[in-house]
N, C-alpha and C. Protein backbone atom coordinates (compact mmCIF):
# COMPACT_ATOMS: atom_id res chain seq x y z
N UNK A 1 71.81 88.43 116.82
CA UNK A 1 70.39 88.11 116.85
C UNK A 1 69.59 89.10 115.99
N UNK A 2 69.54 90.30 116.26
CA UNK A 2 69.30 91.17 115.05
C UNK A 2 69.30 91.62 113.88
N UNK A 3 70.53 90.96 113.62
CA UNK A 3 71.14 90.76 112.43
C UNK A 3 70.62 89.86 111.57
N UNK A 4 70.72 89.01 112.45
CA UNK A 4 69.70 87.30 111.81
C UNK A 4 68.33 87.96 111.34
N UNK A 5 67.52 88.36 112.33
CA UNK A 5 66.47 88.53 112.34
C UNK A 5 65.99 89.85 110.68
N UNK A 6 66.55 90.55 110.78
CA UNK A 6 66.77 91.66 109.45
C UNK A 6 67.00 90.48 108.85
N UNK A 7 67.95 89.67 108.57
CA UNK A 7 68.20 88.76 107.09
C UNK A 7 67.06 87.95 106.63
N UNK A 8 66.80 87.47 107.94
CA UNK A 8 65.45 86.68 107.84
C UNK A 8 64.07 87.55 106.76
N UNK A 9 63.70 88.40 107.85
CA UNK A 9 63.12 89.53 107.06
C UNK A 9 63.12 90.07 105.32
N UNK A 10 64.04 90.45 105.27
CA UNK A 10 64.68 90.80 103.98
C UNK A 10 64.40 89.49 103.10
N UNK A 11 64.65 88.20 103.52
CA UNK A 11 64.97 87.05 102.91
C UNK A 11 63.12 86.95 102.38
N UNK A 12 62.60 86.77 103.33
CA UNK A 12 61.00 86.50 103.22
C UNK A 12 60.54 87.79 102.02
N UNK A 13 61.25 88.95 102.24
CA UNK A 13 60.71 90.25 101.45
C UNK A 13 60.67 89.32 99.69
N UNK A 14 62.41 89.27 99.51
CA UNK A 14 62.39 88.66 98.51
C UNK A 14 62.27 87.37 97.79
N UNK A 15 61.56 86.32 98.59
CA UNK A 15 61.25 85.34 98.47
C UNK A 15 59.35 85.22 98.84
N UNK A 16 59.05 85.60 99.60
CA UNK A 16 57.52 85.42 99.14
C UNK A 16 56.61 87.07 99.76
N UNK A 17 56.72 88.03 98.78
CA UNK A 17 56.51 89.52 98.66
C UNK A 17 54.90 89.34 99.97
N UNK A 18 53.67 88.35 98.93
CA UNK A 18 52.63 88.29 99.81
C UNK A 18 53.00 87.95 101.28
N UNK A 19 53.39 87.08 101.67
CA UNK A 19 53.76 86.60 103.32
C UNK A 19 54.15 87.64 103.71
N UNK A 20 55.65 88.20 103.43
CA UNK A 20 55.88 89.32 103.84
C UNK A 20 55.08 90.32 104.64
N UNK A 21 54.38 90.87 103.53
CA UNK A 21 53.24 91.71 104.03
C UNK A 21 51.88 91.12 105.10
N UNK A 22 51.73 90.03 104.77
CA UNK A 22 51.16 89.75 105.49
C UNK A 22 51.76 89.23 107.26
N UNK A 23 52.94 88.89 106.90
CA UNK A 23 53.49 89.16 108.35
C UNK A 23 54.13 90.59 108.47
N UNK A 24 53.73 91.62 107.97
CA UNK A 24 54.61 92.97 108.64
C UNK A 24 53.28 93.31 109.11
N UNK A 25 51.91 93.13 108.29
CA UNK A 25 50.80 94.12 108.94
C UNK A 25 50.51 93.33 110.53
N UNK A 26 50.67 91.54 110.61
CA UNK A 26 50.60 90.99 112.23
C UNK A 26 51.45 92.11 112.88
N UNK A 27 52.74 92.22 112.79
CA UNK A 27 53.91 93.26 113.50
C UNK A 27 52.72 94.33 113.79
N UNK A 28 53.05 95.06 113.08
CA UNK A 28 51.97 96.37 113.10
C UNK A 28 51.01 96.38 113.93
N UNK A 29 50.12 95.89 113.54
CA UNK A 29 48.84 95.67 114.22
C UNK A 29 49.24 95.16 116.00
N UNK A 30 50.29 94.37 116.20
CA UNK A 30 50.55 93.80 117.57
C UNK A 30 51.84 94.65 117.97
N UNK A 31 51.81 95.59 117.31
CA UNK A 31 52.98 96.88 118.02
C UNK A 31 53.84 96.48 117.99
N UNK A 32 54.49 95.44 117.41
CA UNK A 32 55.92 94.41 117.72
C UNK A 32 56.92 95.41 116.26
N UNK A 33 57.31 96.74 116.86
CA UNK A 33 58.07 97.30 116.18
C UNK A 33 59.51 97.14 115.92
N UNK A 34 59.83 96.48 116.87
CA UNK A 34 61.35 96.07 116.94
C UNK A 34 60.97 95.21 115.67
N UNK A 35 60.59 93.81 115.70
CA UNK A 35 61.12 93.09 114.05
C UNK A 35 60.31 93.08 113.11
N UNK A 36 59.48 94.68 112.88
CA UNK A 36 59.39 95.25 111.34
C UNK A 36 60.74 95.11 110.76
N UNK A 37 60.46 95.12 109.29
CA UNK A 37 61.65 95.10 108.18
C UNK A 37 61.17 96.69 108.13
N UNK A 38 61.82 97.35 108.33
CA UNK A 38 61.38 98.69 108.31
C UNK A 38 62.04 99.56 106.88
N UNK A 39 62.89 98.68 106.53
CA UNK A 39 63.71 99.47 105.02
C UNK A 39 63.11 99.22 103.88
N UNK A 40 62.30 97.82 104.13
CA UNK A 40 61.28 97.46 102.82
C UNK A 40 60.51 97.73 102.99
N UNK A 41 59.53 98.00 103.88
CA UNK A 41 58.44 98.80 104.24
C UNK A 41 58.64 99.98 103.79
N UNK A 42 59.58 101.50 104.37
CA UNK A 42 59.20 102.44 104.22
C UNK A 42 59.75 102.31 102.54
N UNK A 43 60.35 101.19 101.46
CA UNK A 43 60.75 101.42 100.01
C UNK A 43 58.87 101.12 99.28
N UNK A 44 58.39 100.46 100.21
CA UNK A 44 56.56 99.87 99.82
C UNK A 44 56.00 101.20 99.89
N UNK A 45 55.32 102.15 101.26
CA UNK A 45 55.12 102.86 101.40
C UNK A 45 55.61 104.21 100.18
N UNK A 46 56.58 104.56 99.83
CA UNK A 46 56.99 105.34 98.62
C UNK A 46 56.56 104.69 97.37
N UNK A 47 56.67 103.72 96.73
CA UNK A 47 56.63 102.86 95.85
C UNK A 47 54.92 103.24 95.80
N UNK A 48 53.94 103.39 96.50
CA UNK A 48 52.49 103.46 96.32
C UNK A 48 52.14 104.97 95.80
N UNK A 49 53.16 105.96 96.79
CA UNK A 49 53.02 107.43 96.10
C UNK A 49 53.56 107.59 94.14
N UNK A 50 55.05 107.02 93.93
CA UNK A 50 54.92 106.51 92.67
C UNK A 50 54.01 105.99 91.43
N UNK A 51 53.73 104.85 92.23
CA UNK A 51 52.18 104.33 91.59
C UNK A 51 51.36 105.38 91.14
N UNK A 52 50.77 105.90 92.21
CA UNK A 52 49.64 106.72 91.99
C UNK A 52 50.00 108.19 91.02
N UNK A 53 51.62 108.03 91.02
CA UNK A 53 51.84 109.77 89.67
C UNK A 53 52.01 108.96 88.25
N UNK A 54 52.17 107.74 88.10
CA UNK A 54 52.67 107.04 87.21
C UNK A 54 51.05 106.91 86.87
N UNK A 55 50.58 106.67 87.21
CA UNK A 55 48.61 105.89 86.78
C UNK A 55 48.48 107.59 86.53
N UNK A 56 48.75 108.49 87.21
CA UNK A 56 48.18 109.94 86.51
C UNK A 56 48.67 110.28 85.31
N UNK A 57 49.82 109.84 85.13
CA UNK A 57 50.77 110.59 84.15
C UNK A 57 50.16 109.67 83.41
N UNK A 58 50.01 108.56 83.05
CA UNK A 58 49.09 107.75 82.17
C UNK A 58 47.75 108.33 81.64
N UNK A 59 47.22 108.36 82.72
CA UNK A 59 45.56 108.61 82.00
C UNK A 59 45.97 110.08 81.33
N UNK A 60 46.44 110.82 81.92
CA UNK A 60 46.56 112.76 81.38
C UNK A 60 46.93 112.46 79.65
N UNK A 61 47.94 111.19 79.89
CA UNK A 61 48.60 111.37 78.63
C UNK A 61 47.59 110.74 77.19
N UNK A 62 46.58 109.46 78.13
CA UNK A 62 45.77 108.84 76.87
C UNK A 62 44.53 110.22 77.02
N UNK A 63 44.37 110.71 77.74
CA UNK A 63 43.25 111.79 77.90
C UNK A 63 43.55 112.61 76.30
N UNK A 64 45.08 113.34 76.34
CA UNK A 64 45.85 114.20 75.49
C UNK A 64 45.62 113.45 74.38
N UNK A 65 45.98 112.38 73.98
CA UNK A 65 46.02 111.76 72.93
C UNK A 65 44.41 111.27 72.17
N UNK A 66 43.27 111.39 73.28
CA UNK A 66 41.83 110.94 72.56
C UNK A 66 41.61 112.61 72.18
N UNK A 67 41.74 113.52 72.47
CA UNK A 67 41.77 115.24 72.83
C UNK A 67 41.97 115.26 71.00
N UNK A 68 43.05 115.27 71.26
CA UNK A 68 43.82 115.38 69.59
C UNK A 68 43.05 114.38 68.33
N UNK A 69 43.22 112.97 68.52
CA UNK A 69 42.03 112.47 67.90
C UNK A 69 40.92 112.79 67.33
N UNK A 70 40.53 113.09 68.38
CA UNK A 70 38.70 113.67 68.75
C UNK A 70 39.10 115.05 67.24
N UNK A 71 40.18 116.01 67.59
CA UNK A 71 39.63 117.26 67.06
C UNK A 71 40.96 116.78 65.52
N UNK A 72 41.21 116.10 65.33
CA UNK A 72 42.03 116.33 63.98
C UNK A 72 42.39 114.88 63.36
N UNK A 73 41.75 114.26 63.89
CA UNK A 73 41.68 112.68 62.54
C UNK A 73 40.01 112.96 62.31
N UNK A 74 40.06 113.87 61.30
CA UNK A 74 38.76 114.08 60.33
C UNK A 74 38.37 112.97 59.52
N UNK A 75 39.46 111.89 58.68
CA UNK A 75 38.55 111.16 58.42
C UNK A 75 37.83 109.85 58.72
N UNK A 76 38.57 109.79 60.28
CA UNK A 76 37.25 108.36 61.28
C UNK A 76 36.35 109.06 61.94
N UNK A 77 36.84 110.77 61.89
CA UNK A 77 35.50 111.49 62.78
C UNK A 77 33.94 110.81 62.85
N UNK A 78 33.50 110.60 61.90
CA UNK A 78 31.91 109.94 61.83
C UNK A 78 31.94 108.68 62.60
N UNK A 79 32.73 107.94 62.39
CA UNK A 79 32.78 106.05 62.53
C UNK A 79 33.49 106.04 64.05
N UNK A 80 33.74 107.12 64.55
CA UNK A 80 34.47 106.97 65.49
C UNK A 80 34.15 108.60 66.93
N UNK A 81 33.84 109.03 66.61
CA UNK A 81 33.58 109.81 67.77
C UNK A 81 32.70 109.27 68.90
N UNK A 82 31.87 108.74 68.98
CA UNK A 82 31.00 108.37 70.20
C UNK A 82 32.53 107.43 70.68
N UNK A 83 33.33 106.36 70.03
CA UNK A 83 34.11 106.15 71.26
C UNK A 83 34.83 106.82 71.46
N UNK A 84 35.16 107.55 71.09
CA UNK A 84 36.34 108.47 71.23
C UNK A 84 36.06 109.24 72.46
N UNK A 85 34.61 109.87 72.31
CA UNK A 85 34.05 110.82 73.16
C UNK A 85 33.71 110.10 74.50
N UNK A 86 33.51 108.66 74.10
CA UNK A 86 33.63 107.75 76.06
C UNK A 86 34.67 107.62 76.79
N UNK A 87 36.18 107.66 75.41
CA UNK A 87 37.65 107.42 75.81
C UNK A 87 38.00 108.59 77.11
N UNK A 88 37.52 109.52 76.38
CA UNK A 88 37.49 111.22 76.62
C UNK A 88 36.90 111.68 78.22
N UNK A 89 35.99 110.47 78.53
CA UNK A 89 34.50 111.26 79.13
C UNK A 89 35.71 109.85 80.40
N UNK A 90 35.98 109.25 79.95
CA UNK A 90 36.57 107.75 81.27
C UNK A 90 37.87 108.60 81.94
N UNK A 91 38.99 108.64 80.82
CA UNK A 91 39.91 109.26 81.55
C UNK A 91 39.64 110.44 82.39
N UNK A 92 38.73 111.61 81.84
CA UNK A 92 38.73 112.31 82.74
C UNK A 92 38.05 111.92 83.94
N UNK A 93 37.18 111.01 83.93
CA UNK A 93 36.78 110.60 84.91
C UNK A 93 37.55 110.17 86.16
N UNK A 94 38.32 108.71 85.89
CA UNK A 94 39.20 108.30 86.33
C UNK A 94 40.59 109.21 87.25
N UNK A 95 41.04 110.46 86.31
CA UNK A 95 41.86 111.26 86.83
C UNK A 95 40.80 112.31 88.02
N UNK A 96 39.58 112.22 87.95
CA UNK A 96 39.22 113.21 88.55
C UNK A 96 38.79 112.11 90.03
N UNK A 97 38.82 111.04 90.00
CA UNK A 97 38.54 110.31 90.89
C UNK A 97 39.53 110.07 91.86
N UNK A 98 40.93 110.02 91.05
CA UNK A 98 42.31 109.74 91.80
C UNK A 98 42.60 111.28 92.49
N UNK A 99 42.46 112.73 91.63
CA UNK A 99 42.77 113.24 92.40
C UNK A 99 41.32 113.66 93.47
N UNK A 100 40.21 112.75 93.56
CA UNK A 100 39.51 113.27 94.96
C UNK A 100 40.37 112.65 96.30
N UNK A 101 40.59 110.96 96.00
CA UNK A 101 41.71 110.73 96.61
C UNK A 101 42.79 111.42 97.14
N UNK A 102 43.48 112.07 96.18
CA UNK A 102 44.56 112.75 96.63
C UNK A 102 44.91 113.95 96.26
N UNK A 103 44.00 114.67 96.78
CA UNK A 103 43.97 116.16 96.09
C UNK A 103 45.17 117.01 95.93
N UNK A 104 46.38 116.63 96.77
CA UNK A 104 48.02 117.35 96.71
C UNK A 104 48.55 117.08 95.75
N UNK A 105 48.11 115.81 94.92
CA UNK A 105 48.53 114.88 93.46
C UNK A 105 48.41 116.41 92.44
N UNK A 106 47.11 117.06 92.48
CA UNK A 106 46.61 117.99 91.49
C UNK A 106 48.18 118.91 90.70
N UNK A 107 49.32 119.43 91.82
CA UNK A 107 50.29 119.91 91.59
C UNK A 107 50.66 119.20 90.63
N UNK A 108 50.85 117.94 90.90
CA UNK A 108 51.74 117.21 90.34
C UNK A 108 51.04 116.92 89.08
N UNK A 109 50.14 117.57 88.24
CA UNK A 109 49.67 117.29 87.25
C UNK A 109 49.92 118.42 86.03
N UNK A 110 50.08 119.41 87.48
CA UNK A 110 50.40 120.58 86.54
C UNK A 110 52.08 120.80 85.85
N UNK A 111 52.91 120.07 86.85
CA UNK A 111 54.54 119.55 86.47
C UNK A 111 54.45 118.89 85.42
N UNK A 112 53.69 118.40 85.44
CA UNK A 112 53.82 116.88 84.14
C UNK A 112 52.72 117.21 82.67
N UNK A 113 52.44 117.94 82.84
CA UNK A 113 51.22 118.86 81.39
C UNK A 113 52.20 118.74 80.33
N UNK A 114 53.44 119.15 80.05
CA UNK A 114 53.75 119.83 79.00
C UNK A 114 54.22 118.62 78.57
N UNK A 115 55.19 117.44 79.32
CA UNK A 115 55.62 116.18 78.84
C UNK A 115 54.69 115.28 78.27
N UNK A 116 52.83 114.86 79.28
CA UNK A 116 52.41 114.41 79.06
C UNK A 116 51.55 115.03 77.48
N UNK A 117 51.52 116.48 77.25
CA UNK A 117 51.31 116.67 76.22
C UNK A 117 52.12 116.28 74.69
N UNK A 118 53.10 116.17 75.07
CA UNK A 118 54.10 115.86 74.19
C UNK A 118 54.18 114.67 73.48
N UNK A 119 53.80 113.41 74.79
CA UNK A 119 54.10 111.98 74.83
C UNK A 119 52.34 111.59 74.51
N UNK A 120 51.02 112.43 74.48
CA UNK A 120 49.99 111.92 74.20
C UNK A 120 49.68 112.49 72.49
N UNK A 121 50.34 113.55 72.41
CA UNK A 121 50.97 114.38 70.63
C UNK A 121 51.24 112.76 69.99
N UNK A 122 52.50 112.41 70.69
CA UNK A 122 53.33 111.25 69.79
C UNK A 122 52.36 110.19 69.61
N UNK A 123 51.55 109.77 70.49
CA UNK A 123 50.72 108.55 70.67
C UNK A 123 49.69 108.36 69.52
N UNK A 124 48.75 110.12 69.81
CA UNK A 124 47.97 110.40 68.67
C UNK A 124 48.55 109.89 67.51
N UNK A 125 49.66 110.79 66.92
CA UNK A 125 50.45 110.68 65.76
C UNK A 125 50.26 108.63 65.13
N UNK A 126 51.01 107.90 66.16
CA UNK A 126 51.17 107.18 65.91
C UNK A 126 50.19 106.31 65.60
N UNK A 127 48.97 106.52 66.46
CA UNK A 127 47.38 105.81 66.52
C UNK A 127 46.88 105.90 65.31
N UNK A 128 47.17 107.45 64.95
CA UNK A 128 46.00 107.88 63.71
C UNK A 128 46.78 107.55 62.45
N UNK A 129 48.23 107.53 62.25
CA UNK A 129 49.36 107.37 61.14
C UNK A 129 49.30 108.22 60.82
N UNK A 130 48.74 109.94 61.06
CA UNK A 130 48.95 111.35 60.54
C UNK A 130 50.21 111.62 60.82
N UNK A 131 50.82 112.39 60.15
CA UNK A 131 52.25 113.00 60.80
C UNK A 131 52.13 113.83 61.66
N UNK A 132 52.96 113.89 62.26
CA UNK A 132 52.86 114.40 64.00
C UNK A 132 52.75 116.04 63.80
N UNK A 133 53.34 116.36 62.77
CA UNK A 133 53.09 117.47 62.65
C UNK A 133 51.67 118.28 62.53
N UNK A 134 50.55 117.22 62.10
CA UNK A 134 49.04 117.39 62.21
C UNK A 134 48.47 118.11 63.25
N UNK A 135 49.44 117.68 64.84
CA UNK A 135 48.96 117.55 65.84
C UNK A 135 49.91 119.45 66.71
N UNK A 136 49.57 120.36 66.87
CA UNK A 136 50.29 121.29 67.45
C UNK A 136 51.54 120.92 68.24
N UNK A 137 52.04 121.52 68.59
CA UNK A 137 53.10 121.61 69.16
C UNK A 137 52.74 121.80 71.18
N UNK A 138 52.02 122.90 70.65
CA UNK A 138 51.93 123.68 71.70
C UNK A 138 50.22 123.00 72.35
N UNK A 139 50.17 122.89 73.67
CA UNK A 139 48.69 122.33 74.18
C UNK A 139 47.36 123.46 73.54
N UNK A 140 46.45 122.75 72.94
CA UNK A 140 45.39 122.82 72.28
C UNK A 140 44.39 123.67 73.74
N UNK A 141 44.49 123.29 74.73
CA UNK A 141 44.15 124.05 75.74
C UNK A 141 45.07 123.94 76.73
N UNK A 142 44.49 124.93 77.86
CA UNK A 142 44.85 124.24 79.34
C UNK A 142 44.72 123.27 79.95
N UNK A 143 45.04 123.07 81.02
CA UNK A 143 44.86 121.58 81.82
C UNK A 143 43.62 121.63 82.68
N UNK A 144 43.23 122.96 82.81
CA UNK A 144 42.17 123.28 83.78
C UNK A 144 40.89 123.03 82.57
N UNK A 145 40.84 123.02 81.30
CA UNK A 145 40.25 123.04 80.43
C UNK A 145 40.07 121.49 79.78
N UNK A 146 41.53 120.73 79.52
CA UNK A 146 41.92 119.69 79.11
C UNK A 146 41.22 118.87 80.36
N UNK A 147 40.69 119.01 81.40
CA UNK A 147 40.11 118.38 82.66
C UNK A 147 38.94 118.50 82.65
N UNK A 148 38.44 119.48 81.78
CA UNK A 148 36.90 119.98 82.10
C UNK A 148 35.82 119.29 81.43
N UNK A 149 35.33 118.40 82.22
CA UNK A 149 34.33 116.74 81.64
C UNK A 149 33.22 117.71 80.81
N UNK A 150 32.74 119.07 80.07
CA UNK A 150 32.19 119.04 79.57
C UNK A 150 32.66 120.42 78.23
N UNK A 151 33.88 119.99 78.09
CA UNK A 151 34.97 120.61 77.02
C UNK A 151 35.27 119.69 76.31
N UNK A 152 35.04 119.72 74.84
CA UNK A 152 35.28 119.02 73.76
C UNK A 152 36.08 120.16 72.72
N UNK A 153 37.33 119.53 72.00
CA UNK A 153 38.05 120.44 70.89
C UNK A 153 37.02 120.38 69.76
């Protein structure tokens, strides 16, 4: 009977994701803990902490890449800084919004600086068609700096 009941479960997980959820939060909500799917649940539950380093590691990295832009493709500088400087002014926004949300995330920004510098280097490179070599090696600032909504290179 249990057995059934897990297959069942599982079956609904991968056959209609919305229902699912919408029958695990009835469970929940009516304490009926015995037939939670409790293995796809707690893979959902992780899967959201993911999310949320993956959307950071994103914005840090287009942040890095308008950063570089902004201070070394000299010749769209004129035709192009006011967006550049909104690109600039959103991401940090955005990252500073996620980590009010989740302020323990902040660590996890400081792990991921040197890659996301690396991978927003390459982006630049590729955006602007300068050779990558245009762009330092080494971060143009800090992250405490690279964050700071009223720091421009």
């Amino acid at each position: 009977m249990v057995a059934q009941l897990i297959k069942n479960q599982t079956n609904l997980y991968d056959t209609d994701y919305n229902l699912w959820i919408l029958e695990t939060v009835k469970k929940l909500e009516i304490r009926d803990f015995n037939s939670v799917d409790w293995d796809n649940l707690i893979e959902e539950v992780l899967s959201l902490s993911r999310s949320d380093k993956r959307k950071l590691e994103s914005l840090l990295m287009r942040l890095i890449e308008h950063l570089l832009i902004f201070k070394y493709w000299d010749s769209e500088k004129d035709r192009n800084k006011g967006h550049w400087e909104r690109e600039i002014a959103n991401f940090r926004k955005q990252i500073r919004k996620e980590l009010k949300a989740s302020p323990s995330l902040k660590r996890y920004l400081t792990e991921i600086f040197e890659e996301s510098y690396e991978d927003g280097r390459d982006l630049a490179s590729k955006h602007s068609q300068l050779p990558l070599n245009t762009f330092p090696e080494e971060p143009i600032a800090p992250l405490e700096q690279i964050l700071d909504e009223k720091w421009l290179p």
